[in-house]
C-alpha atoms as a PDB file:
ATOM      1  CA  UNK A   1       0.000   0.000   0.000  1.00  0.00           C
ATOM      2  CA  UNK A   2       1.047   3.713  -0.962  1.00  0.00           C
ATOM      3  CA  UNK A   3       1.213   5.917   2.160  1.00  0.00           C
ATOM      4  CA  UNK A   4       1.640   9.946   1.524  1.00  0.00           C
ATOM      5  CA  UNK A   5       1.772  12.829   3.493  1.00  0.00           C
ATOM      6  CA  UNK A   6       1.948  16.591   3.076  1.00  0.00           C
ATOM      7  CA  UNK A   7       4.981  18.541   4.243  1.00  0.00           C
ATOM      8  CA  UNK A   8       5.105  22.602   4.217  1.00  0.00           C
ATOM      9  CA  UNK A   9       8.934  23.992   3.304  1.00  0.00           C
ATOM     10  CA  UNK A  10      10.075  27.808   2.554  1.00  0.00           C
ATOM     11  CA  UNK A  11      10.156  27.102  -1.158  1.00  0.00           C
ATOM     12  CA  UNK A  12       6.766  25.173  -1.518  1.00  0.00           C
ATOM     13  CA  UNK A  13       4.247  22.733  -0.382  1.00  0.00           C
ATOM     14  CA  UNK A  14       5.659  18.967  -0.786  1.00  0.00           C
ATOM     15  CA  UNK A  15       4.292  15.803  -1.288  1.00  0.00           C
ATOM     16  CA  UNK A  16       5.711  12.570   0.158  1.00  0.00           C
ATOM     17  CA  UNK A  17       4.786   9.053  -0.690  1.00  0.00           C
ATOM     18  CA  UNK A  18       6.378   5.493   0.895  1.00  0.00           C
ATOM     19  CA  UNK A  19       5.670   1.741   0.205  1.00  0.00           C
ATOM     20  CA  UNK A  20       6.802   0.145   3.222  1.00  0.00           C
ATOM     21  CA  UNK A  21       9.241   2.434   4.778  1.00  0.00           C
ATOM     22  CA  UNK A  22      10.446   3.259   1.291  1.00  0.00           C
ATOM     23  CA  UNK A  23      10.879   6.450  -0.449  1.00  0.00           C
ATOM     24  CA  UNK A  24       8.885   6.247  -3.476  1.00  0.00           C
ATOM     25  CA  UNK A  25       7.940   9.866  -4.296  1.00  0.00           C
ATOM     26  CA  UNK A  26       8.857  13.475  -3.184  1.00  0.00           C
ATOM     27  CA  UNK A  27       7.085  16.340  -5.972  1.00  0.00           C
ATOM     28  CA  UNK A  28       5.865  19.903  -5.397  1.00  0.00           C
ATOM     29  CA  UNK A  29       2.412  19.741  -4.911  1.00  0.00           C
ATOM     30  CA  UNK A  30       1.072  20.410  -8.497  1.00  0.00           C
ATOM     31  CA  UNK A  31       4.096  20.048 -10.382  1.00  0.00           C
ATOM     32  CA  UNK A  32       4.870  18.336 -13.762  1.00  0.00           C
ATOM     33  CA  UNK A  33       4.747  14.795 -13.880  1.00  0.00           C
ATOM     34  CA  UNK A  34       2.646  14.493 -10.734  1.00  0.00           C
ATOM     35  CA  UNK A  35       1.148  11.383  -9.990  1.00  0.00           C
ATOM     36  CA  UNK A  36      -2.934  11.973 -10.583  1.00  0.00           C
ATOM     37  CA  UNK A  37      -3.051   8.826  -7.836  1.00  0.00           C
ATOM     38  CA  UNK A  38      -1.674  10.654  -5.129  1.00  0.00           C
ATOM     39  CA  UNK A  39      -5.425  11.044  -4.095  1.00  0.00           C
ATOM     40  CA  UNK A  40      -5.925   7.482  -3.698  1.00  0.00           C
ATOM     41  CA  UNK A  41      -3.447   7.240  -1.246  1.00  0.00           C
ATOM     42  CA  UNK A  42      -3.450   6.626   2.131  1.00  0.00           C
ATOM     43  CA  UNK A  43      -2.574  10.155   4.084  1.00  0.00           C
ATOM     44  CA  UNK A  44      -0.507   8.594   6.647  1.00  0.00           C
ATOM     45  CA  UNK A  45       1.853  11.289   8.173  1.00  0.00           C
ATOM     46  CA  UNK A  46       3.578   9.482  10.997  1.00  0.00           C
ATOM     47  CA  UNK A  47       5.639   6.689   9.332  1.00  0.00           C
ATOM     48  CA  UNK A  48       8.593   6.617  10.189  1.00  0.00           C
ATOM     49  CA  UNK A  49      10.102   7.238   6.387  1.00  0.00           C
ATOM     50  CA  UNK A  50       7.989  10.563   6.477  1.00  0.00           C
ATOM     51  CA  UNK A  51       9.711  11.662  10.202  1.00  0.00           C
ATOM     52  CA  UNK A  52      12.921  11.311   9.206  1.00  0.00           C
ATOM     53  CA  UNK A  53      12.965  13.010   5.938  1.00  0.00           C
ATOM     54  CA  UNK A  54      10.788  16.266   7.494  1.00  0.00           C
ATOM     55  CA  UNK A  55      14.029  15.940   9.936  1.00  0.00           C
ATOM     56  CA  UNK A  56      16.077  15.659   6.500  1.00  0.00           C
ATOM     57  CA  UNK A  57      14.665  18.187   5.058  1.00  0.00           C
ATOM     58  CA  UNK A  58      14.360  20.917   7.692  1.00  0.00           C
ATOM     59  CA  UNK A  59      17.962  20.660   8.211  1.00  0.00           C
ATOM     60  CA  UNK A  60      18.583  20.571   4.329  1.00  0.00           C
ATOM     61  CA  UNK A  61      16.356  24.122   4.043  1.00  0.00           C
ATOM     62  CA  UNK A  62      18.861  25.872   7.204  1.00  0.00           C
ATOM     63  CA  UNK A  63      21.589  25.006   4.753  1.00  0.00           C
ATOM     64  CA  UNK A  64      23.386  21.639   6.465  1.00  0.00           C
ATOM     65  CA  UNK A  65      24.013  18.727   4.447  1.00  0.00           C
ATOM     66  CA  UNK A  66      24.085  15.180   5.711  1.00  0.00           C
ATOM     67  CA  UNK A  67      23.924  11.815   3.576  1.00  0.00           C
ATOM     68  CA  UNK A  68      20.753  10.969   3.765  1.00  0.00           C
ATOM     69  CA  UNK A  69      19.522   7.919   5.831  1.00  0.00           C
ATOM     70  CA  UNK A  70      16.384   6.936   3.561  1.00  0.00           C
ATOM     71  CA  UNK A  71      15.710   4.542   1.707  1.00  0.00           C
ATOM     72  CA  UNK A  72      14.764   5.557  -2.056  1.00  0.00           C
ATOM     73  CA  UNK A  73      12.223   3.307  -4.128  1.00  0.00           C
ATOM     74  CA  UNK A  74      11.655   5.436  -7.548  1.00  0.00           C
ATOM     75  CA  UNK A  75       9.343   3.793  -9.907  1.00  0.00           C
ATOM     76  CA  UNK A  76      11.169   4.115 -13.737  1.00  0.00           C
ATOM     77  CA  UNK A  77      12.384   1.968 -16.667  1.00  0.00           C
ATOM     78  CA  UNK A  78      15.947   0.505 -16.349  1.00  0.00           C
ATOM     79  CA  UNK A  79      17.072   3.973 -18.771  1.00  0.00           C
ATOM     80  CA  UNK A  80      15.429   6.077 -16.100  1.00  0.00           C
ATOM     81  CA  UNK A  81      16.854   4.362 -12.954  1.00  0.00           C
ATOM     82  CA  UNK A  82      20.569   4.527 -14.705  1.00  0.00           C
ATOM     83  CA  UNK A  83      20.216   8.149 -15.367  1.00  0.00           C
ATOM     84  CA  UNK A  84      18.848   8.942 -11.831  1.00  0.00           C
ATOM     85  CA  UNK A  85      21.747   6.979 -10.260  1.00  0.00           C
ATOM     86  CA  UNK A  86      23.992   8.980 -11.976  1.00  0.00           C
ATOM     87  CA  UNK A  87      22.377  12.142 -10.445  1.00  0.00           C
ATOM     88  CA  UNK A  88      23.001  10.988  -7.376  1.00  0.00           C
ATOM     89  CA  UNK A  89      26.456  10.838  -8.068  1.00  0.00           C
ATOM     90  CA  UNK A  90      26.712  14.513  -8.702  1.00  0.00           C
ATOM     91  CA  UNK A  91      28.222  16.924  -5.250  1.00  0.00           C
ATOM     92  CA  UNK A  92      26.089  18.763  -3.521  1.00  0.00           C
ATOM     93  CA  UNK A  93      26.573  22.485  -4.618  1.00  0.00           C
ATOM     94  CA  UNK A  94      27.607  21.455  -7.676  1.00  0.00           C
ATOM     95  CA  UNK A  95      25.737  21.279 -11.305  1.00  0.00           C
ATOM     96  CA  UNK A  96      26.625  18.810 -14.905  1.00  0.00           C
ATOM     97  CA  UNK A  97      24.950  19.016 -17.407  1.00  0.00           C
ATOM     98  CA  UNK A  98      22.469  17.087 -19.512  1.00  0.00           C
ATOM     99  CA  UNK A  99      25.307  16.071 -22.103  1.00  0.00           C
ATOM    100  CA  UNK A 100      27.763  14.867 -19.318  1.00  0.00           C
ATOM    101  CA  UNK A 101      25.290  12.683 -17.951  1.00  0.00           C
ATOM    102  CA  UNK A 102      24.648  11.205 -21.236  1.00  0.00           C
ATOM    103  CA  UNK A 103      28.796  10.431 -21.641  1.00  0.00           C
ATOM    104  CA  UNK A 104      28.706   8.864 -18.313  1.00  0.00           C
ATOM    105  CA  UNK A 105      25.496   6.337 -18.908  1.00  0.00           C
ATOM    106  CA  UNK A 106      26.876   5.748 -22.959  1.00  0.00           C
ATOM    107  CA  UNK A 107      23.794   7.466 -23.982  1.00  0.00           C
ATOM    108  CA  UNK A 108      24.668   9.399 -27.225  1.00  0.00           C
ATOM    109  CA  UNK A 109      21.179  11.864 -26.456  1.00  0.00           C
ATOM    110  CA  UNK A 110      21.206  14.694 -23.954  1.00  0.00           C
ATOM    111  CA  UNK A 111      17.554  14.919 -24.645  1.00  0.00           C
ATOM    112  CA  UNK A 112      16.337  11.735 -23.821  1.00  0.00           C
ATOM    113  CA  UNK A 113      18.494  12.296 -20.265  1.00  0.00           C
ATOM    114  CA  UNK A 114      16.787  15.359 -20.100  1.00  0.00           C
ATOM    115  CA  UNK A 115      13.534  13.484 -20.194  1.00  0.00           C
ATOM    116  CA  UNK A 116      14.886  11.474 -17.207  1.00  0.00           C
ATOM    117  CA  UNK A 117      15.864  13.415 -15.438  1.00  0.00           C
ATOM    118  CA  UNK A 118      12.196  15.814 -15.804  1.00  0.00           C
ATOM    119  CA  UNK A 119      10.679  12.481 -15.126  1.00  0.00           C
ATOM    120  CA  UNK A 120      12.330  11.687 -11.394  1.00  0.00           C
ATOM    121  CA  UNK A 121       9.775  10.731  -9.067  1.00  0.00           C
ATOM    122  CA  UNK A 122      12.477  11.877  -5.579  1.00  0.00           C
ATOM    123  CA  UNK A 123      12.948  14.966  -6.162  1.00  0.00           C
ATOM    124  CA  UNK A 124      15.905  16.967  -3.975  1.00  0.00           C
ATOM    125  CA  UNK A 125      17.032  13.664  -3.051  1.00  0.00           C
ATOM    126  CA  UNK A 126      17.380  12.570  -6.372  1.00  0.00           C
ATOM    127  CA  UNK A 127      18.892  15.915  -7.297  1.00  0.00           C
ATOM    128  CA  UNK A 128      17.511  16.110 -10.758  1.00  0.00           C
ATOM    129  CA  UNK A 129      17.803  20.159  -9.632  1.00  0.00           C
ATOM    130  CA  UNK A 130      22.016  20.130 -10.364  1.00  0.00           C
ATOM    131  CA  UNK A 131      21.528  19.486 -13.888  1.00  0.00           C
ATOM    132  CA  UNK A 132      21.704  22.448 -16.372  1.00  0.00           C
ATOM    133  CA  UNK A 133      21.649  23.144 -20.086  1.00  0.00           C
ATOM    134  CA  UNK A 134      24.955  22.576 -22.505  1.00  0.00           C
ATOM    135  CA  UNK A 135      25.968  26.448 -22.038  1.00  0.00           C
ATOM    136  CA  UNK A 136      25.330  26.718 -17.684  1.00  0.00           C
ATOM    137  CA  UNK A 137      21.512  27.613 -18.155  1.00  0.00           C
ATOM    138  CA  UNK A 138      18.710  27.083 -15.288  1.00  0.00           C
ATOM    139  CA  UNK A 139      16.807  24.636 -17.583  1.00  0.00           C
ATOM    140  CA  UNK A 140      13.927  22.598 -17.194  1.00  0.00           C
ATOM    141  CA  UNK A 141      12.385  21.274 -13.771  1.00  0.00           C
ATOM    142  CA  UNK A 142       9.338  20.186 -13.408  1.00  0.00           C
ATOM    143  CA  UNK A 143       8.912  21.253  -9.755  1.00  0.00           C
ATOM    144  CA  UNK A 144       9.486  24.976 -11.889  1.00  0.00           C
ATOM    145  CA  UNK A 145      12.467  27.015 -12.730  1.00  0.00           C
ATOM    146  CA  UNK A 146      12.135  28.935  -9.276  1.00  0.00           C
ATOM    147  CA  UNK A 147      12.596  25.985  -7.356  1.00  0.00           C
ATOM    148  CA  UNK A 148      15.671  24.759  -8.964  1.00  0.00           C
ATOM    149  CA  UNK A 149      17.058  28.737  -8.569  1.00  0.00           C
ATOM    150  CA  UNK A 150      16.075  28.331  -4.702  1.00  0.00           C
ATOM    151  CA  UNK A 151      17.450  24.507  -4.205  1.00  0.00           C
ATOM    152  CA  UNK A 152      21.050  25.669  -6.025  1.00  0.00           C
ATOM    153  CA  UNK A 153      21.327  28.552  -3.989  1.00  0.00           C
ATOM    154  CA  UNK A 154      20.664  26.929  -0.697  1.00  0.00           C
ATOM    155  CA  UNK A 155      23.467  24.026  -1.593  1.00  0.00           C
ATOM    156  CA  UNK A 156      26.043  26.799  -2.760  1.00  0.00           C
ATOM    157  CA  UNK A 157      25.506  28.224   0.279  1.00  0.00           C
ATOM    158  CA  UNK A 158      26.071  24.912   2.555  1.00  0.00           C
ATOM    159  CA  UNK A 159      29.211  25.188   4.679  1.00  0.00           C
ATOM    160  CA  UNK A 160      29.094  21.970   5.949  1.00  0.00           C
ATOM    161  CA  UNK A 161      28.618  18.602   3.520  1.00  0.00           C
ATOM    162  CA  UNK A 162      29.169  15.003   4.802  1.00  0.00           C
ATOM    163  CA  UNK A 163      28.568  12.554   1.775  1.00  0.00           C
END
């Protein structure tokens, strides 16, 4: 059974979902690519997936970085799972882009990794928000362009990483 929850942050309303004590979904409420199920879930705000991440996160939004404890579940084809690996592969406070990604996966188009990448289910744990366009551009995120500004600028500003 899917189990979501609802969690308020200083760039946006979240939305959390978990199959057993797994990490299956993290969106903006209303954002591209959200799931039209999440309705059908069951609202179930106190597992213990969901209390650890709002710990996770709250410390993540006062700008201190720790590797994350949680266990991730995203739902994808075997291309999407590769390229989402790879993004977690990528430093906080740092950005590659679309094309890189491709090179390291031995995928010879940017643009179908850019339609992984708009299609990961985790968002800011899967940080799908470090990739940008072939010349440095804020491209693409389906959470919105102002989000991915926000997330960047809170990991440049991190003094503290432990990954």
């Amino acid at each position: 059974m899917t189990h979501t929850c609802t969690m308020n942050t200083r760039i946006g309303e979240i939305r959390l979902s978990a199959v057993e004590n797994e990490l299956t979904g993290l969106w903006f409420t209303g954002q591209k690519h959200y799931p039209k199920q999440i309705a059908l879930w069951e609202n179930n705000p106190n597992l213990p997936v969901f209390a650890t991440l709002r710990e996770w996160l709250a410390k993540y939004f006062e700008g201190e970085y720790f590797k994350q404890k949680i266990k991730l579940r995203p739902a994808g084809t075997d291309f999407q799972k590769s390229v989402w690996n790879s993004l977690l592969e990528i430093p906080v406070g740092q950005i590659v882009t679309y094309g890189e990604i491709a090179n390291r996966i031995n995928c010879k188009s940017a643009r179908a990794v850019g339609g992984a990448v708009g299609r990961n289910p985790i968002s800011i744990l899967i940080p799908c928000h470090r990739v940008v366009g072939a010349n440095g551009n804020i491209t693409g995120y389906a959470g919105g362009i102002d989000k991915k500004r926000a997330l960047l600028k809170i990991e440049r500003s991190m003094s503290h990483f432990e990954v």
